[in-house]
Structures are given as C-alpha cells and as structure tokens.
Protein backbone atom coordinates (compact mmCIF):
# COMPACT_ATOMS: atom_id res chain seq x y z
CA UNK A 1 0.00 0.00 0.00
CA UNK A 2 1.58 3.18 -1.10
CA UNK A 3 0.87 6.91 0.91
CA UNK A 4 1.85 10.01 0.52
CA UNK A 5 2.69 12.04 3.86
CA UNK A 6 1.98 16.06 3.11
CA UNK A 7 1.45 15.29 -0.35
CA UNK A 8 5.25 15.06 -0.56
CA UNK A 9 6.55 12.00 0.64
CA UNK A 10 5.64 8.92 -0.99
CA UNK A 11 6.08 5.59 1.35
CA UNK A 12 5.31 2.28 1.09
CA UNK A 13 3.20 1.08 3.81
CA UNK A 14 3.85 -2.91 3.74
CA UNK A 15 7.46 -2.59 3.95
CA UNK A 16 7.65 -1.04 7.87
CA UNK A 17 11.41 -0.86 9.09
CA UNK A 18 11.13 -1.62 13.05
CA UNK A 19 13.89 0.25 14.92
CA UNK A 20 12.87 -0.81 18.29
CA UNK A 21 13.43 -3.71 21.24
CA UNK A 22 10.54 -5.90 22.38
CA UNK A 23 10.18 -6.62 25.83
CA UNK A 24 9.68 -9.75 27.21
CA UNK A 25 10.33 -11.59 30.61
CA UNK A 26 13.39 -13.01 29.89
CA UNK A 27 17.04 -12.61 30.20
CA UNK A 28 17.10 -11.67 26.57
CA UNK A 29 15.35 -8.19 27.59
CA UNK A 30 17.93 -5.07 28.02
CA UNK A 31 17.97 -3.89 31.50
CA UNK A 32 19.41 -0.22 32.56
CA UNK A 33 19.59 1.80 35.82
CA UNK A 34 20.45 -1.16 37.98
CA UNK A 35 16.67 -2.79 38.30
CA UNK A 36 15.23 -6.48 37.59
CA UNK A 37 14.22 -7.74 34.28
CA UNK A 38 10.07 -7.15 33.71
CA UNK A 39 7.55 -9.27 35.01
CA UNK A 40 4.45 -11.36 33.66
CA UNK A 41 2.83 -12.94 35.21
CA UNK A 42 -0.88 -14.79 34.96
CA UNK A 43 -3.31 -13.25 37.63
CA UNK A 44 -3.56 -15.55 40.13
CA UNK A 45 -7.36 -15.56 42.25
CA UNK A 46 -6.94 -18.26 44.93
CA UNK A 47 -6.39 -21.55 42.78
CA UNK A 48 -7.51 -19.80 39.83
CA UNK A 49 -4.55 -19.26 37.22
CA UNK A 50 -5.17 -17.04 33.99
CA UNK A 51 -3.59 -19.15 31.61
CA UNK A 52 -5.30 -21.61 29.09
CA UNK A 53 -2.40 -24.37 29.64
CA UNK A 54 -3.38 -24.28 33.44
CA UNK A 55 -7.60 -24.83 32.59
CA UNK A 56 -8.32 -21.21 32.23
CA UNK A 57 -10.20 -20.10 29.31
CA UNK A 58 -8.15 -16.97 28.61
CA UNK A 59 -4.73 -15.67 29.22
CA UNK A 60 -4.95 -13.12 31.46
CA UNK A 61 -1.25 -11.04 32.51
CA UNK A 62 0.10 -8.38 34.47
CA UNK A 63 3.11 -6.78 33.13
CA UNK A 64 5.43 -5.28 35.72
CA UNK A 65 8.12 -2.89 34.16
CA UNK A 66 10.06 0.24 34.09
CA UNK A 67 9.51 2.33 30.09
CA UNK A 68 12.88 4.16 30.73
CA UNK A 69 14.68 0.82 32.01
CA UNK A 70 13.53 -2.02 29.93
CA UNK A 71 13.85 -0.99 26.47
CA UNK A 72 12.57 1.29 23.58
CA UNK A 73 10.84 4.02 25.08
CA UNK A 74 10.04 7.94 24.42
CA UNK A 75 9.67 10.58 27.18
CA UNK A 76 8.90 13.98 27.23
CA UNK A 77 10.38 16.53 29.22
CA UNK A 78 8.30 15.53 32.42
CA UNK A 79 11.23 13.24 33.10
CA UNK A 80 13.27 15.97 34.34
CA UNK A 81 11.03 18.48 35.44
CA UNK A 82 9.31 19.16 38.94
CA UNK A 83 5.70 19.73 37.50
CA UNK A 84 4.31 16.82 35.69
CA UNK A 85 3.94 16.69 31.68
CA UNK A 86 2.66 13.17 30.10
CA UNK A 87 4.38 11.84 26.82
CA UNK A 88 0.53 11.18 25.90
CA UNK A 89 -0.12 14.87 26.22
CA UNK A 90 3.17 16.28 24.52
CA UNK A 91 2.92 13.90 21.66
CA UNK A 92 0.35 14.68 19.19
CA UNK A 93 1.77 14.13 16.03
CA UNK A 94 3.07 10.96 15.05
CA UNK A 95 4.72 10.74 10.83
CA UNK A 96 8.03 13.03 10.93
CA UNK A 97 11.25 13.00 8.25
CA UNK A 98 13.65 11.50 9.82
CA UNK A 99 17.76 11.30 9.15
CA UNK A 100 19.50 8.13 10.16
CA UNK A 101 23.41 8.78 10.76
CA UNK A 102 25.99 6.24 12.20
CA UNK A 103 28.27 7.77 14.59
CA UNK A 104 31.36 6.41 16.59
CA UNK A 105 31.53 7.84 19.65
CA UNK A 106 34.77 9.58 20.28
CA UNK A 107 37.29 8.20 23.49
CA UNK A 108 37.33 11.68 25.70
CA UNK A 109 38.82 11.36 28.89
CA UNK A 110 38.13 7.83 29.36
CA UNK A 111 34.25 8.16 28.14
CA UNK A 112 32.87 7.63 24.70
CA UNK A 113 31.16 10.57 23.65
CA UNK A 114 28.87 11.77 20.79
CA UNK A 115 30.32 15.07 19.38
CA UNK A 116 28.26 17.77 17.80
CA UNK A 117 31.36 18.22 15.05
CA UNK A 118 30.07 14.24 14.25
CA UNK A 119 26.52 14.91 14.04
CA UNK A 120 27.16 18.35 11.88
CA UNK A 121 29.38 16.07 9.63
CA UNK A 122 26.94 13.61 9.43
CA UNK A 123 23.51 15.48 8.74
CA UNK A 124 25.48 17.63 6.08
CA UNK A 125 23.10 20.50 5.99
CA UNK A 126 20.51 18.44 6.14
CA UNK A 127 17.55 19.60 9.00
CA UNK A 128 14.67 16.82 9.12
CA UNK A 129 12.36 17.40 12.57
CA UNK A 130 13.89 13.97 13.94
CA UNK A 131 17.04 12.24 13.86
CA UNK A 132 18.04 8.65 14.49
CA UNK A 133 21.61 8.10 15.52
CA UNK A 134 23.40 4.33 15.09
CA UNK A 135 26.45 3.84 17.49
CA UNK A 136 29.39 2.17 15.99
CA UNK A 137 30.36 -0.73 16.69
CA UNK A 138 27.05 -1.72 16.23
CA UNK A 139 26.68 -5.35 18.09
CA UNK A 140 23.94 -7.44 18.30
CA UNK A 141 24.38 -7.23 22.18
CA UNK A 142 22.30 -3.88 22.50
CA UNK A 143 19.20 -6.04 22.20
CA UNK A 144 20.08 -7.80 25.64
CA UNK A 145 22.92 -6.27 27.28
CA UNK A 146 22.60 -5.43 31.22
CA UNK A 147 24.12 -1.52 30.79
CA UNK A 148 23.73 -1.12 34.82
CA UNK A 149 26.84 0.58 35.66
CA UNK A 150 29.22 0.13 32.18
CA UNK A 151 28.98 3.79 31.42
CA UNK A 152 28.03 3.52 28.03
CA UNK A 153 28.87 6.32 25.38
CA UNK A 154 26.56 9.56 25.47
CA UNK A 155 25.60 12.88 23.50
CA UNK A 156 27.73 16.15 24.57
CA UNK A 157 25.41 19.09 25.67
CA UNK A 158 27.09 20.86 23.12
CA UNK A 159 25.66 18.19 20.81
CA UNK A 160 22.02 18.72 22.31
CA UNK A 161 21.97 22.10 21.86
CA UNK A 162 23.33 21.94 18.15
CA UNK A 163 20.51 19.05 17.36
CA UNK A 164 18.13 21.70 19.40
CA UNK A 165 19.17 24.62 17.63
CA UNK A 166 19.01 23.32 13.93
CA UNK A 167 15.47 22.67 14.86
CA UNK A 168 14.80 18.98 15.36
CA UNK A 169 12.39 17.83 17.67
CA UNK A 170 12.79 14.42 17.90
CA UNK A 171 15.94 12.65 18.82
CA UNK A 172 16.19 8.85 18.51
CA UNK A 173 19.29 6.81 20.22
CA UNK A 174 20.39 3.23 20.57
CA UNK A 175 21.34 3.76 23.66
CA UNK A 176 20.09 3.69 27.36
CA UNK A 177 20.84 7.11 27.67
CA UNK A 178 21.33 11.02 25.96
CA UNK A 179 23.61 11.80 29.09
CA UNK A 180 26.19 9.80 31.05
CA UNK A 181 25.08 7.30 33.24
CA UNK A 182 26.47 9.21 36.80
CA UNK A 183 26.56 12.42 36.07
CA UNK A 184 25.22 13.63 39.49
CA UNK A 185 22.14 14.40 38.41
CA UNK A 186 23.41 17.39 35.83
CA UNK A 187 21.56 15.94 32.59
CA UNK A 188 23.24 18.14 30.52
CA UNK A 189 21.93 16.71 27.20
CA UNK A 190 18.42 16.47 28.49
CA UNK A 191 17.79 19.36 29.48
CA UNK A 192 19.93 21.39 26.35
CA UNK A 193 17.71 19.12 23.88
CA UNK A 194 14.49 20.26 25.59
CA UNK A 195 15.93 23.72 26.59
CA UNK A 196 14.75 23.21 29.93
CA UNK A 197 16.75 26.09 32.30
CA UNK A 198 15.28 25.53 35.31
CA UNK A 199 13.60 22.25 36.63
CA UNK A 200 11.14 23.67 39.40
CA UNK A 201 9.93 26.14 37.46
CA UNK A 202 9.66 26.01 33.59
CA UNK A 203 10.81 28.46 30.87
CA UNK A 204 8.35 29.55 28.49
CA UNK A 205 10.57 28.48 25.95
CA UNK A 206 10.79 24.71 26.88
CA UNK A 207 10.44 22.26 23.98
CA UNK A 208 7.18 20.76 25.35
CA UNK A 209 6.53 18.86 21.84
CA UNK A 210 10.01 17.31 21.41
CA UNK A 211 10.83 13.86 22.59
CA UNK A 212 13.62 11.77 23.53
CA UNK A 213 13.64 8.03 22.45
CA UNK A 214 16.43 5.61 23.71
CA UNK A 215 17.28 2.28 23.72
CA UNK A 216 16.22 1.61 19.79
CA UNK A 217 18.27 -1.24 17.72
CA UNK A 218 18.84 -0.49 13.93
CA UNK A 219 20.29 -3.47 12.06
CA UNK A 220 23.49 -3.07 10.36
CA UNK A 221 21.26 -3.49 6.74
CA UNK A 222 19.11 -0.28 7.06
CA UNK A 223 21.32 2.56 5.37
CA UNK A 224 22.35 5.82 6.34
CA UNK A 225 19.91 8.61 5.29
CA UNK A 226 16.36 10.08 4.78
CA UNK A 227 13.62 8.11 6.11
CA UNK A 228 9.83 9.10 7.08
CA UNK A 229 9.51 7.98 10.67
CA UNK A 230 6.23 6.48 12.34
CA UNK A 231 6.49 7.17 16.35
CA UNK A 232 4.23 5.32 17.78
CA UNK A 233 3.67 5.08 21.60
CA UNK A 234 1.44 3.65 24.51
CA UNK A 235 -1.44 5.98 25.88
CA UNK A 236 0.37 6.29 28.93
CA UNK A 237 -0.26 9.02 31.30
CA UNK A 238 3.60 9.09 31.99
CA UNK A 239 6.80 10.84 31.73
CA UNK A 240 7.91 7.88 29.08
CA UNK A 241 5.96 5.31 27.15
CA UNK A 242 7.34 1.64 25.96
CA UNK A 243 7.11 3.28 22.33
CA UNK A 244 7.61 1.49 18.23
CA UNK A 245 9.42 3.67 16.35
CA UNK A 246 9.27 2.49 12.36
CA UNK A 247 10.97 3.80 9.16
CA UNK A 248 9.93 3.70 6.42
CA UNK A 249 11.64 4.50 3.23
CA UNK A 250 10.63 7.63 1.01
C-alpha cells in the first residue's frame, strides 16, 4: 500500500522498518539503571490461574516494568522536570522526516562521547524534525545487554543544543541514555535538547513537543539517510511510554 505524507513524501506502507526492542520476561530483555528484568505474570485468584495451559479459558497477565529501564521508550520533558507533563499529552503528532546517521563515539577522557562536530558532519546541511543516531560498533548485544553501571557512550550538551538549535524535535538513540550514566544528576543533554533552564519552574521556551527516544536497535542493513519515521507510543499518562518507532523509506 503506497501513501503520501503532506502530499510530498511517498512511502510504502507494507514494507515497515522496526527500529525498536521488544520486551519480554526473559534474560534476553535489556535492563538499565540497575533494576530487575520485567515481570508477567498470569493473575492468580486463589487456585484460579489465567492461563489456558493451566484450565483457564483466557490468558490473562500483568506486566510489571520500568519504560525508561527495559527498552525502547520515548519521554517527554516531564522526566526531568518538577511539575508533571505526560508523553501522551506532549505527543500529538506521530509521521516526521527522519535522518539516520551512524556515529562512533569519540574516546574523551576515558568516556565515549557523541560530538556535535560528528553529528554536523553527518547530517550535512541536512535539517529533518527527527534524527536517528546508530552507534558504531554496532553489536547485536544492545538487544540484551545489562548496561547497569558500564557507562556507556553519550551525546555532549554541546551536541544537544546543536541538534536543538538546527530545529529537530525528535531525537532517537540506541542507547540507554542522551547523558552519562552518573553524572550527578546534571543531565546536561536532556535538558539542552528540551531547553529546559530551570527544573522547578519552567521556561516559556521549553520544547514541550520534542521527545527523547532511547534504547532503539537499527540493524546493520538499514542505510544511512532520509527516512519518514512512524512514532508510535502507549497511551500512557507518563513521563515515558514503551514506544515502536518504524521507518519507512521515502
């Protein structure tokens, strides 16, 4: 099925490109910020089990997880500030262009960091409203490593505010994290990306429609370059939302 996104873009709409992680209950599932793997589990009413291969006539879970922990996931910029804003709330639009780039981190002073000189290279002029960034070396491992304390590579704030400043809102990383993983609380990238000054009390000026999504996967086969990008997320009343990003190609 073919479509045509602001009478512009023309996609094909059986050929989705998944970018993100599924989560399961396994030891297969990434795991960040030092917690457990997710939970589900059948509801469980006395000796009555909601599962078909125990005699019950549906399947019947909860789901205990963390969105920011346990894998693909979008937040807003309620996940740094005092007052609460929901991803379901900030998020209204969901078909962006979209620039995929592959990027490997530079080694400074000990940490592996993602440079705004390596994004400017990379986008060449180029200013779509989101960006997807592949870290190189690009190992299969993301889809089930444990990053609780590894320190794994990160975006410079001068990086954030060069993404913010060219004008994209959405920023798309295969990684646990925009900023380093102890930082002391400082989240420089977050809150340059967003262009949140002060935490307690917001600046009129705050990027309450951009989003952050971390913890994506993008297989070594999907080239570099322009993409239209599908973000879809969970109607959570939340900070973050397990989200499915998907590219498609124009």
């Amino acid at each position: 099925m073919i479509a045509f996104i602001d009478n512009k873009y023309q996609i094909d709409l059986s050929k989705p490109i998944d970018i993100s992680i599924p989560l399961s209950n396994t030891d297969e599932n990434p795991i960040a910020w030092y917690i457990e793997k997710p939970e589900i589990e059948p509801v469980k009413f006395g000796d009555w089990i909601g599962k078909v291969s125990e005699g019950s006539s549906t399947n019947f879970n909860n789901i205990f997880f963390n969105p920011h922990g346990h894998g693909t996931h979008t937040e807003c910029l309620g996940h740094i500030t005092r007052n609460f804003y929901s991803i379901n709330q900030c998020l209204k639009q969901f078909f962006f262009t979209a620039e995929l780039i592959s990027i490997t981190p530079e080694d400074i002073n000990g940490d592996l960091v993602i440079t705004k000189n390596q994004i400017e290279k990379e986008l060449n002029g180029k200013t779509p409203e989101s960006i997807i960034i592949r870290t190189l070396p690009n190992s299969e491992s993301k889809k089930h490593k444990n990053y609780s304390k590894t320190n794994p590579p990160y975006l410079s704030e001068e990086a954030a505010i060069y993404i913010r400043e060219i004008g994209i809102q959405h920023l798309l990383i295969d990684l646990p994290s925009v900023d380093r993983e102890e930082d002391d609380g400082k989240l420089l990238a977050h809150k340059a990306f967003w262009n949140v000054k002060d935490v307690n009390n917001l600046n009129d000026d705050a990027r309450l429609n951009c989003t952050i999504t971390e913890m994506i996967f993008v297989e070594d086969t999907i080239q570099d370059g322009s993409y239209i990008l599908n973000l879809q997320i969970a109607s959570f009343e939340n900070d973050a939302s397990p989200s499915k990003p998907i590219l498609y190609k124009i």
